[in-house]
Protein backbone atom coordinates (compact mmCIF):
# COMPACT_ATOMS: atom_id res chain seq x y z
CA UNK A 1 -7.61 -7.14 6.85
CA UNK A 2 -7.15 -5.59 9.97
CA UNK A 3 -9.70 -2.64 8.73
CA UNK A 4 -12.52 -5.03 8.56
CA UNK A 5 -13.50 -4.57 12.82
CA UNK A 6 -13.22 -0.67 12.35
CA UNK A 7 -15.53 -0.45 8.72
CA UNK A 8 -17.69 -2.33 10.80
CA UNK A 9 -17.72 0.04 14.24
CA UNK A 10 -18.65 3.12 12.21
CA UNK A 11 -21.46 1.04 10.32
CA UNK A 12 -22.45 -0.02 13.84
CA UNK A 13 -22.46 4.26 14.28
CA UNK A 14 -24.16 4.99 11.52
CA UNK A 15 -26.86 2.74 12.18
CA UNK A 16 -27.32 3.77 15.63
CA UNK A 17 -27.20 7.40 14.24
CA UNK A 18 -30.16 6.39 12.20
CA UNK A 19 -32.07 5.02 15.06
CA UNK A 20 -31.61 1.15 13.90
CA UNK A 21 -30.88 -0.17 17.27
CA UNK A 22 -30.90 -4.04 16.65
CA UNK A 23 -28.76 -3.04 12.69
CA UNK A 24 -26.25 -1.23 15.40
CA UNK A 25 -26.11 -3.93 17.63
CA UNK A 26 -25.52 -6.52 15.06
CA UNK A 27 -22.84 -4.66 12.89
CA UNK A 28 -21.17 -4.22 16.49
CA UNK A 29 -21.20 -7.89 17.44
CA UNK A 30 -19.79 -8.95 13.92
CA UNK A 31 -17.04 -6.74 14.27
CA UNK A 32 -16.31 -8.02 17.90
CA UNK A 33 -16.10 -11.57 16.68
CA UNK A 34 -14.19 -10.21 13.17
CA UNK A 35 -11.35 -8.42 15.65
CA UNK A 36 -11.28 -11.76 18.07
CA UNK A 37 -10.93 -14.04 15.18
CA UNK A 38 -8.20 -11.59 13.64
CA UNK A 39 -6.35 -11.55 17.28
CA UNK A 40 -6.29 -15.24 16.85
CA UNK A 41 -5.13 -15.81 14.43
CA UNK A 42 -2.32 -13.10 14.86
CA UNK A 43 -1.36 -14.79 18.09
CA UNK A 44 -1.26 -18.42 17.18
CA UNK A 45 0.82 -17.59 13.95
CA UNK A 46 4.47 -18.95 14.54
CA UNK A 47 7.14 -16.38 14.26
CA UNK A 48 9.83 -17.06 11.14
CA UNK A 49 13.30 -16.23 13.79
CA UNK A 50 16.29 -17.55 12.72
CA UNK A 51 19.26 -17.08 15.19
C-alpha cells in the first residue's frame, strides 16, 4: 500500500521526462493526496498494547 505515493512520483518523472507538464503535475498531486491519506490513516489507527 505504502508503494502506491512512490509508483506514482516516478510516473510524475516520467511524464515530465516526456515533456507532459500538466500529466506530471497531476500524477504528482495524486500521489501527494495518496501519501496524506495513507499518513492518516496510519496515525489515527489505535495501537493493540496490552500491559
Amino acid at each position: 500500500m505504502m508503494s502506491l505515493p512512490f509508483f506514482g512520483f516516478c510516473l510524475a518523472l516520467a511524464f515530465a521526462a516526456l515533456g507532459r507538464r500538466a500529466l506530471a503535475l497531476a500524477a504528482c498531486l495524486v500521489s501527494i493526496a495518496v501519501l496524506l491519506t495513507l499518513f492518516k490513516l496510519h496515525a489515527t489507527s489505535a495501537l493493540d498494547i496490552v500491559l
